[in-house]
C-alpha atoms as a PDB file:
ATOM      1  CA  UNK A   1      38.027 -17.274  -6.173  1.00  0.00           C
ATOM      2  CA  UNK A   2      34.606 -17.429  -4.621  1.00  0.00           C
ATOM      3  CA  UNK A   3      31.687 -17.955  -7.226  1.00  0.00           C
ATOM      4  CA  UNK A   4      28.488 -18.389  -5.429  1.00  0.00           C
ATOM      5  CA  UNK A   5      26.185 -15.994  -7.545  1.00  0.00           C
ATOM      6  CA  UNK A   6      24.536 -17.235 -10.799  1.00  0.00           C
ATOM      7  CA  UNK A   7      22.709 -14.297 -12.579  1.00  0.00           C
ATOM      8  CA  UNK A   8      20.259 -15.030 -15.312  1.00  0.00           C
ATOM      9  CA  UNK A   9      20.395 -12.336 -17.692  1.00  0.00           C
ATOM     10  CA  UNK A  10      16.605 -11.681 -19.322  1.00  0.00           C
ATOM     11  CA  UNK A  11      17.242  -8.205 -21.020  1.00  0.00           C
ATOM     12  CA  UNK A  12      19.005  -7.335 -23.884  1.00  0.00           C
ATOM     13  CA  UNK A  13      22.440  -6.185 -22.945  1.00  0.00           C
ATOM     14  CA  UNK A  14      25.545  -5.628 -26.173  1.00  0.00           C
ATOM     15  CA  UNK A  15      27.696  -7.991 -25.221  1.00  0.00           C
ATOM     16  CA  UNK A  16      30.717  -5.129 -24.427  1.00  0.00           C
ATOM     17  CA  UNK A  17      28.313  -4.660 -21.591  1.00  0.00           C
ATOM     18  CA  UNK A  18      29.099  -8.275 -19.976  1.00  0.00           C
ATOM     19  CA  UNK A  19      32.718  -6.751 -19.249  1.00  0.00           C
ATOM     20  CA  UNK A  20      31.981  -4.841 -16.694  1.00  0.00           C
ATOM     21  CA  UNK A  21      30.966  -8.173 -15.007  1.00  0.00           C
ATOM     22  CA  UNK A  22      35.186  -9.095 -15.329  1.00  0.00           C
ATOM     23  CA  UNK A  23      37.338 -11.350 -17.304  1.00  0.00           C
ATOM     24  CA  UNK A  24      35.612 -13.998 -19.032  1.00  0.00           C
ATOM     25  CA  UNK A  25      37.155 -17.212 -17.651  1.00  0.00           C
ATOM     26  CA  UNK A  26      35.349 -20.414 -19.292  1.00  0.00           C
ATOM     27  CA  UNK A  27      32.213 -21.205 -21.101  1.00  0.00           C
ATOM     28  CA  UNK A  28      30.201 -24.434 -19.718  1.00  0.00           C
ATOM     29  CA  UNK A  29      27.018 -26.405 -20.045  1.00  0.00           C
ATOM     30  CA  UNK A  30      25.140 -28.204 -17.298  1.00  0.00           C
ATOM     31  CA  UNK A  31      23.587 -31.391 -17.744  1.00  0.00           C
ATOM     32  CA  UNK A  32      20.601 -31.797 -15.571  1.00  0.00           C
ATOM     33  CA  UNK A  33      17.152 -34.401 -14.954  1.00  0.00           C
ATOM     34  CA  UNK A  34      15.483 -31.878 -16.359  1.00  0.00           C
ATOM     35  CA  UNK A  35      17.412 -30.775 -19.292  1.00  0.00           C
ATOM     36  CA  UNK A  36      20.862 -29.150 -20.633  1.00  0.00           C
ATOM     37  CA  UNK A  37      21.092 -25.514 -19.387  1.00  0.00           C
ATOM     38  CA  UNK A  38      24.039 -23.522 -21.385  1.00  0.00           C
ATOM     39  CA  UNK A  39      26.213 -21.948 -22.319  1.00  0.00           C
ATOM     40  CA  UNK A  40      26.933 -20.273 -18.763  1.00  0.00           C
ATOM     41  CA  UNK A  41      29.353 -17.913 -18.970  1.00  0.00           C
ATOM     42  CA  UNK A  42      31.905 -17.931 -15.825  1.00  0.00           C
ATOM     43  CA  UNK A  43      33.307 -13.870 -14.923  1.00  0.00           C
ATOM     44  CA  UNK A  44      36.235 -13.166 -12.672  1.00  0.00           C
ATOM     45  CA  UNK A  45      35.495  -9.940 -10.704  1.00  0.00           C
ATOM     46  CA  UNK A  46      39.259  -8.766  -9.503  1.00  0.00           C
ATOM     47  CA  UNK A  47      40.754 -11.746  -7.806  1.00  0.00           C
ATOM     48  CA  UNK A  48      38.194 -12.475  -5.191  1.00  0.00           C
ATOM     49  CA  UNK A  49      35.062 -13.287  -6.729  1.00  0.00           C
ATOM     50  CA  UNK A  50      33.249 -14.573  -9.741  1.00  0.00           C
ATOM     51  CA  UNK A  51      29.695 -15.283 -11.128  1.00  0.00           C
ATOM     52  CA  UNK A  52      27.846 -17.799 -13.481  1.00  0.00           C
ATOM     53  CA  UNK A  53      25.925 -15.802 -15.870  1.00  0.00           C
ATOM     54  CA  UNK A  54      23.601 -16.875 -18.075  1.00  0.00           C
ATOM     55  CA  UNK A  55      20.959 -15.708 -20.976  1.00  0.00           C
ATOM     56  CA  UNK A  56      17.493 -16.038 -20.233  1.00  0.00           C
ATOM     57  CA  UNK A  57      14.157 -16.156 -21.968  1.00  0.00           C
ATOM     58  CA  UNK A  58      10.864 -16.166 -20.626  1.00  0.00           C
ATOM     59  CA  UNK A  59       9.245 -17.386 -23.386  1.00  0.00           C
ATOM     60  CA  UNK A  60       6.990 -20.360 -23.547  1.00  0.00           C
ATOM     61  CA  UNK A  61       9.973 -22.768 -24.990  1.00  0.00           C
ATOM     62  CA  UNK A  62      12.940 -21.367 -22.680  1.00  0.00           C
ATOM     63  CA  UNK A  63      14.699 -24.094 -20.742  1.00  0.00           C
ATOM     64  CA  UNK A  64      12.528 -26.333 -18.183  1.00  0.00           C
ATOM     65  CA  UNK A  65      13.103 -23.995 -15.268  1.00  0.00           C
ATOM     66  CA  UNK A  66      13.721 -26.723 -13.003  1.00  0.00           C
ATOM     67  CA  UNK A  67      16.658 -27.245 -15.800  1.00  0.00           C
ATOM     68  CA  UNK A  68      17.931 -23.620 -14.569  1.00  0.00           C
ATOM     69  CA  UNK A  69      17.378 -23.977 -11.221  1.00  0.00           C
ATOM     70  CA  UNK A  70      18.795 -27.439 -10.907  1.00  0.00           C
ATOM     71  CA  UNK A  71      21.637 -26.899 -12.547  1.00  0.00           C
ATOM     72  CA  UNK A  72      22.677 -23.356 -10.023  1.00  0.00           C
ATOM     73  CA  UNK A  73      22.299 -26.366  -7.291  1.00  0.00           C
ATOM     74  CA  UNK A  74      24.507 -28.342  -9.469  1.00  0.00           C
ATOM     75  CA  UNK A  75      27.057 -25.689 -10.067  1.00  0.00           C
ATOM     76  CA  UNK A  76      27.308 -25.030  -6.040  1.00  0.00           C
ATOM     77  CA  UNK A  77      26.104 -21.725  -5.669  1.00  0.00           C
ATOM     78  CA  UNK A  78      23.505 -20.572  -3.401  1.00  0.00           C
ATOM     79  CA  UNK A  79      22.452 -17.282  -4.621  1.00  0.00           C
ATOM     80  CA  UNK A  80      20.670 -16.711  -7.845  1.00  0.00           C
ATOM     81  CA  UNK A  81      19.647 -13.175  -9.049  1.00  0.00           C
ATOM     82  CA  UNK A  82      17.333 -12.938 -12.148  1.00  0.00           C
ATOM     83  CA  UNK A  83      17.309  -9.476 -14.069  1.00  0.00           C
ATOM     84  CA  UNK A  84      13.793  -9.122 -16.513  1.00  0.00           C
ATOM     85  CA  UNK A  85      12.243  -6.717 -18.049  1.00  0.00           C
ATOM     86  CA  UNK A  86       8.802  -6.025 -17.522  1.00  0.00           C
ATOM     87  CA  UNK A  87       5.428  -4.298 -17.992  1.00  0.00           C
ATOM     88  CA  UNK A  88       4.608  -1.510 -15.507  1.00  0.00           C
ATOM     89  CA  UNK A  89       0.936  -1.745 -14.034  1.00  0.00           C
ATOM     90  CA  UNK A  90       1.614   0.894 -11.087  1.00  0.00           C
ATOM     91  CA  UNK A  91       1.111   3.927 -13.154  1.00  0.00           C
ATOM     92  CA  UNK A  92       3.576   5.581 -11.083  1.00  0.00           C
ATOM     93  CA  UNK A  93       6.418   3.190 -12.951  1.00  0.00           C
ATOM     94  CA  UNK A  94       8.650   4.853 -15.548  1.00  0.00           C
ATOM     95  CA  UNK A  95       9.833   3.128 -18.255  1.00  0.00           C
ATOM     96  CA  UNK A  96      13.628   2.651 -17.686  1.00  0.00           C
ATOM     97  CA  UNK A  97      13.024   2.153 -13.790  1.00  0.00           C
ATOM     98  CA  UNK A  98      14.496  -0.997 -12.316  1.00  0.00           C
ATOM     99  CA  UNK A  99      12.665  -2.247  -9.390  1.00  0.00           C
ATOM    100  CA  UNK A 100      13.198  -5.154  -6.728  1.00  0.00           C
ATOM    101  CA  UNK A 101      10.859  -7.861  -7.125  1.00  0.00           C
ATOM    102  CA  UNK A 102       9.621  -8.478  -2.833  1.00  0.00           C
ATOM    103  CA  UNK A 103       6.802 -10.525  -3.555  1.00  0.00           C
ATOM    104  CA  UNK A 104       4.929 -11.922  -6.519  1.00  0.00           C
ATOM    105  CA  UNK A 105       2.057 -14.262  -8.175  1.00  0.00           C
ATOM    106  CA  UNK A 106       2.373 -16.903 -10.299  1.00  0.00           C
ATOM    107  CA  UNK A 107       0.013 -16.543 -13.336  1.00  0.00           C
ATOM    108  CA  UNK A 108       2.016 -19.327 -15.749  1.00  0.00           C
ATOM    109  CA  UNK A 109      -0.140 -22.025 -16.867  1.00  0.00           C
ATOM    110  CA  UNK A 110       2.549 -23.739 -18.799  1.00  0.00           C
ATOM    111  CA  UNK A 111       5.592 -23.930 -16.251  1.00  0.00           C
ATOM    112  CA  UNK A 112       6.134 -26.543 -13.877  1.00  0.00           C
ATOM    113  CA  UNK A 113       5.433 -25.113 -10.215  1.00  0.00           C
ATOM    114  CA  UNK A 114       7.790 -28.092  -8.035  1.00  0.00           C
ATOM    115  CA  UNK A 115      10.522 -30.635  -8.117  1.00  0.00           C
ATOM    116  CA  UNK A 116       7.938 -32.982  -6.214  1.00  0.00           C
ATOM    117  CA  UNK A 117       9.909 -32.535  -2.940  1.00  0.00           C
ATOM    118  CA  UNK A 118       7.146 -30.929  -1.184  1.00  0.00           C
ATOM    119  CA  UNK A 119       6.298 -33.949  -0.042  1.00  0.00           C
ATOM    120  CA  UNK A 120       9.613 -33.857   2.299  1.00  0.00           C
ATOM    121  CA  UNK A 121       9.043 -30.036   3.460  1.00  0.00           C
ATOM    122  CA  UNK A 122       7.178 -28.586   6.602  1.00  0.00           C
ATOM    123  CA  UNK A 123       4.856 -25.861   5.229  1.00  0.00           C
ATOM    124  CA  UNK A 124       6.947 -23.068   6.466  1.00  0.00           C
ATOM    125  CA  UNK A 125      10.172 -24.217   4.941  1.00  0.00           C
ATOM    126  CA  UNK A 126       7.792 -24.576   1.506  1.00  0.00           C
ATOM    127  CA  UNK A 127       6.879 -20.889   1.822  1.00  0.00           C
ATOM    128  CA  UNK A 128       8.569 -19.557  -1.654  1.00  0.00           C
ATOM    129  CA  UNK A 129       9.643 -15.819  -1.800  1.00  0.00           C
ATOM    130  CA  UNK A 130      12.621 -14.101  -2.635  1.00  0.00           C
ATOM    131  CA  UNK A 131      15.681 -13.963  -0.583  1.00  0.00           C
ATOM    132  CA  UNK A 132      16.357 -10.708   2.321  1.00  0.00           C
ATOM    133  CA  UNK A 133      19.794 -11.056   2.344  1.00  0.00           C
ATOM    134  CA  UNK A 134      19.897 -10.428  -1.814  1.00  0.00           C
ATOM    135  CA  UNK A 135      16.616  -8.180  -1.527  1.00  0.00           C
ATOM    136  CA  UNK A 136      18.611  -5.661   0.882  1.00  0.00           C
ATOM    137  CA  UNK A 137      21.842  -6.400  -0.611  1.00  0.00           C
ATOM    138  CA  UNK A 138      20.059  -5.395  -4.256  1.00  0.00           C
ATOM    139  CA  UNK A 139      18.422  -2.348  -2.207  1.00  0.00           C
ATOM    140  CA  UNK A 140      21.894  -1.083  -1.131  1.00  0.00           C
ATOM    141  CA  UNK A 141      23.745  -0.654  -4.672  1.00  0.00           C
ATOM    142  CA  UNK A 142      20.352   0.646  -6.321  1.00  0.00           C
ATOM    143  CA  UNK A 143      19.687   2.898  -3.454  1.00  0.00           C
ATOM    144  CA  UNK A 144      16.746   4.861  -5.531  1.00  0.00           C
ATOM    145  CA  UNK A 145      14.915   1.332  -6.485  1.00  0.00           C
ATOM    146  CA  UNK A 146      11.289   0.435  -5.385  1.00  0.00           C
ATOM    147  CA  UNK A 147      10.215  -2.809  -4.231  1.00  0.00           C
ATOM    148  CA  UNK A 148       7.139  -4.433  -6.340  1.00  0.00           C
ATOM    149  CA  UNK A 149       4.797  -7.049  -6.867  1.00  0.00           C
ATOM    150  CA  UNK A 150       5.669  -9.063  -9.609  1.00  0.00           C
ATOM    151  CA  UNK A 151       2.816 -10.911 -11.579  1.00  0.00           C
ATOM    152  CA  UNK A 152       4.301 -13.719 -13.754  1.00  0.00           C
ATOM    153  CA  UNK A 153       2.748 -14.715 -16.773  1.00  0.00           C
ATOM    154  CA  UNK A 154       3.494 -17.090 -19.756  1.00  0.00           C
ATOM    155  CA  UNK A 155       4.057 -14.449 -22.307  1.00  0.00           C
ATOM    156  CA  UNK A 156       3.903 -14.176 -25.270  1.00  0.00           C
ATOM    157  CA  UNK A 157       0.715 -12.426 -25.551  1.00  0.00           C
ATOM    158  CA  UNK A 158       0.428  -9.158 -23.515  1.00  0.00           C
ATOM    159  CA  UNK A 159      -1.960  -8.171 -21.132  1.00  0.00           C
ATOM    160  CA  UNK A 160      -5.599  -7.010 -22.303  1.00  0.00           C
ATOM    161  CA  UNK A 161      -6.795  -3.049 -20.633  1.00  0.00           C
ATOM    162  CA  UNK A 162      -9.052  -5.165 -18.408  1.00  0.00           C
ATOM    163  CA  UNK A 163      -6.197  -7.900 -17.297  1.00  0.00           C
ATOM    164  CA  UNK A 164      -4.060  -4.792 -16.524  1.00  0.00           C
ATOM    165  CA  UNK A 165      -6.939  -2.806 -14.415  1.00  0.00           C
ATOM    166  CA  UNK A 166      -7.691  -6.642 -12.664  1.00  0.00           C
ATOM    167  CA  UNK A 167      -3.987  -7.054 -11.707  1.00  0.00           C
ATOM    168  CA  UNK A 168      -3.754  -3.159 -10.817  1.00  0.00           C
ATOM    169  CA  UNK A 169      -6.462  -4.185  -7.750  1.00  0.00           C
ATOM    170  CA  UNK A 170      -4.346  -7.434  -6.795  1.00  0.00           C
ATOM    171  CA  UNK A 171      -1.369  -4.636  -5.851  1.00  0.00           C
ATOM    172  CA  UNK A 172       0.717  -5.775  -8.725  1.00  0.00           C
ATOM    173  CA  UNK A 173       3.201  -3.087  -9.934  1.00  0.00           C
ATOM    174  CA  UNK A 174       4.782  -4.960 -12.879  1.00  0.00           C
ATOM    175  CA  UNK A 175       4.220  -8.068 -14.904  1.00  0.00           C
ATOM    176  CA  UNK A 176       6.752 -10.640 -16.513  1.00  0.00           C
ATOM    177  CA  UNK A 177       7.637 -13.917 -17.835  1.00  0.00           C
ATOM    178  CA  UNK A 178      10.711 -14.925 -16.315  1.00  0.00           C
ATOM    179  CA  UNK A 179      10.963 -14.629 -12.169  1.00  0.00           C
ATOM    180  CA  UNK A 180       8.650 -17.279 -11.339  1.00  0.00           C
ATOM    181  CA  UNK A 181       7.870 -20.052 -11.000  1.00  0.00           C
ATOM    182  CA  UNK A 182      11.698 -19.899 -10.647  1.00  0.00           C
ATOM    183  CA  UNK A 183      11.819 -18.713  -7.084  1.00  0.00           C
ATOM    184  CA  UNK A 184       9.297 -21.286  -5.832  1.00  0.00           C
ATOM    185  CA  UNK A 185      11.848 -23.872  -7.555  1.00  0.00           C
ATOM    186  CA  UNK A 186      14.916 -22.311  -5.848  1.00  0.00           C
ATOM    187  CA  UNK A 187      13.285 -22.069  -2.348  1.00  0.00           C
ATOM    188  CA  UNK A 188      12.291 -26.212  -2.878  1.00  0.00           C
ATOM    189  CA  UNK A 189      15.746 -26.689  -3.316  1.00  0.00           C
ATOM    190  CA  UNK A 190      17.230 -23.790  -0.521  1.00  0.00           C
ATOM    191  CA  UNK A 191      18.870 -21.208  -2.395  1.00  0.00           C
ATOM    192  CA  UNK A 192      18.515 -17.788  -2.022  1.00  0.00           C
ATOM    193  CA  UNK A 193      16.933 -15.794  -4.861  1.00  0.00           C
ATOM    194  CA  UNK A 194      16.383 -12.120  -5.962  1.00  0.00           C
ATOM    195  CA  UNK A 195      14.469 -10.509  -8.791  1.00  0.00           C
ATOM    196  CA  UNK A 196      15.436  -7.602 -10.670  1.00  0.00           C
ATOM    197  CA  UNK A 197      12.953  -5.763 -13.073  1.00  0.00           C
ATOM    198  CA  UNK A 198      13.893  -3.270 -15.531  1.00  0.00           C
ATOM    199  CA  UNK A 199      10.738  -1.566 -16.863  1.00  0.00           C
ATOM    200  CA  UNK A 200      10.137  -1.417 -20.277  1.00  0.00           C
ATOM    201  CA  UNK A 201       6.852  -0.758 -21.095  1.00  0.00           C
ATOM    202  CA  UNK A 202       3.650   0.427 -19.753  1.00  0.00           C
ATOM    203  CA  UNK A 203       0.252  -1.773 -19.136  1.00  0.00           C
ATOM    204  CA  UNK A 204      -2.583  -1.657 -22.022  1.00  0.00           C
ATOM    205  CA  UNK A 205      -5.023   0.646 -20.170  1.00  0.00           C
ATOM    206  CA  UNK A 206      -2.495   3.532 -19.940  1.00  0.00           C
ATOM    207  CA  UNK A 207      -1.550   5.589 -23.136  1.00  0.00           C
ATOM    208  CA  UNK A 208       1.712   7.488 -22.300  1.00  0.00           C
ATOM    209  CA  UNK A 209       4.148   8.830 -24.753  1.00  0.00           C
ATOM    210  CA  UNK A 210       7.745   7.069 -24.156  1.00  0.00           C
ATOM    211  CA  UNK A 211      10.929   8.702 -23.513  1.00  0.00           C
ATOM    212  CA  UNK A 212      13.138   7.917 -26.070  1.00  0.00           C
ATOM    213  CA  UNK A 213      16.341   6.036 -24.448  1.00  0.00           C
ATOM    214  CA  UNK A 214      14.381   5.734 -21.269  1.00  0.00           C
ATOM    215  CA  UNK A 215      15.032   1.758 -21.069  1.00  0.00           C
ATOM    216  CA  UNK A 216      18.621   1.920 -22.408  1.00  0.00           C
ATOM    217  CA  UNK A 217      19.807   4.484 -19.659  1.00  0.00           C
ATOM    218  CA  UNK A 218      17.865   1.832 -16.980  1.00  0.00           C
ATOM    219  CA  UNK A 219      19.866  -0.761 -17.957  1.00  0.00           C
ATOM    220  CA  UNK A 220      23.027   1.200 -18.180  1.00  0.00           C
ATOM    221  CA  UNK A 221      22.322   2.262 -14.906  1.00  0.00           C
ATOM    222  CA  UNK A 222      21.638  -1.256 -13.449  1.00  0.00           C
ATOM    223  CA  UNK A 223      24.725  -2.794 -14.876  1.00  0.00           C
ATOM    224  CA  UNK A 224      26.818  -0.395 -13.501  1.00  0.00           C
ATOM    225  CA  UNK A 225      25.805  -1.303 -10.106  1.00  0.00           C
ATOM    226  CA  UNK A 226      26.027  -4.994 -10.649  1.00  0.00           C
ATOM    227  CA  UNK A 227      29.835  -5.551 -10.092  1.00  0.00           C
ATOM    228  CA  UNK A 228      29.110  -3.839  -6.461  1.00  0.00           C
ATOM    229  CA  UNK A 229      26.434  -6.295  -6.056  1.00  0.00           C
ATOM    230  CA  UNK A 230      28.402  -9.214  -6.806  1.00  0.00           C
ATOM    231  CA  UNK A 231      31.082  -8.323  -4.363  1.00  0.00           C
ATOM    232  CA  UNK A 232      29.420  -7.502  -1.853  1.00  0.00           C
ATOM    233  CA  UNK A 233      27.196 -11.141  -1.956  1.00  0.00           C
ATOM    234  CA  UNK A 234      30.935 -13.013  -2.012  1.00  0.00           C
ATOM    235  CA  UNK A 235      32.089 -11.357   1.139  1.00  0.00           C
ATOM    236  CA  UNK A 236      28.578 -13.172   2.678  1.00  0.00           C
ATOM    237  CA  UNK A 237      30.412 -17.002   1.706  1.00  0.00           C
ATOM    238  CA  UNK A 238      33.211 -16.176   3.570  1.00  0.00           C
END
């Protein structure tokens, strides 16, 4: 069985949905320099593949995410996706929408930003940004998904009306708590890393009435697609 995925889990799914990822094989905590990341959940898609999964949180007291990052390195794989929710500043974002994170800015103040091996790096192989091969893989089984900016932030506190109409001039289409500084991290330590964003709100500066359900059929629609997605990145280890 080739695992070589972890996916970090940021929304709120039922846990029936989590089947549709397969058979739930073993439960496991990591041990890392940086912390204990856990419980990861190992998934057995058919009888080819698997994937790590585990709930995330962007809040200010998640796990160190070197701790999460670390421990994907530790667990062998070389591909880590990481599915948030987020806050739509392109007003042409609906909520429900799930985008493809292609680029992004680190606003987190309280987040460590290295391991320290920068130091050992040329400046091109230090260039953090998320992975092409899982960006087009991502593209191909949510045909209909955007690519965005992605502004990080610490959370908890949402964005004021003039933050929003600020990052609305930087190009950001979406802001969130949990994408970065993870995929500087992952690049230091050479995996490959996607970001998945599942709108759920819109900025402060824009008063729209929500569709009811709106979010829930997103995700619905994004976890459907995921099993596809985890295939098709195990047929790239072979």
């Amino acid at each position: 069985m080739k695992i070589d995925l972890l996916l970090l889990i940021a929304v709120l799914l039922p846990p029936r949905a989590l089947t549709e990822l397969g058979e739930f094989i073993e439960e496991r905590t990591v041990e890392t320099p940086y912390g204990v990341v856990g419980p990861l959940a190992l998934r057995k898609l058919g009888e080819t593949c698997g994937v790590w999964i585990q709930p995330y949180s962007g809040l200010p007291t998640r796990t160190d995410p070197r701790a999460t990052v670390h421990a994907a390195h530790q667990l062998g794989v070389t591909k880590v996706i990481n599915w948030d929710t987020g806050v739509a500043v392109n007003p042409e974002l609906q909520r429900g929408e799930t985008v493809i994170a292609v680029d992004y800015i680190d606003w987190t103040r309280q987040q460590p930003l290295s391991f320290g091996y920068a130091a050992d790096a040329s400046e091109a192989d230090m260039a953090a940004g998320f992975s092409p091969l899982l960006t087009l893989e991502m593209h191909n089984v949510l045909p209909g998904a955007r690519g965005a900016i992605y502004l990080a932030t610490d959370g908890p506190r949402r964005e004021t009306p003039a933050e929003a109409r600020m990052f609305r001039t930087w190009g950001v289409d979406v802001i969130g708590h949990n994408l970065a500084p993870e995929v500087a991290l992952a690049t230091e330590l050479g995996l490959d890393y996607g970001g998945l964003v599942t709108i759920s709100d819109r900025s402060a500066d824009q008063s729209v009435q929500p569709v009811e359900g709106a979010v829930r059929a997103g995700l619905e629609q994004t976890i459907h697609a995921l099993p596809k997605l985890i295939k098709a990145l195990a047929l790239h280890t072979e």
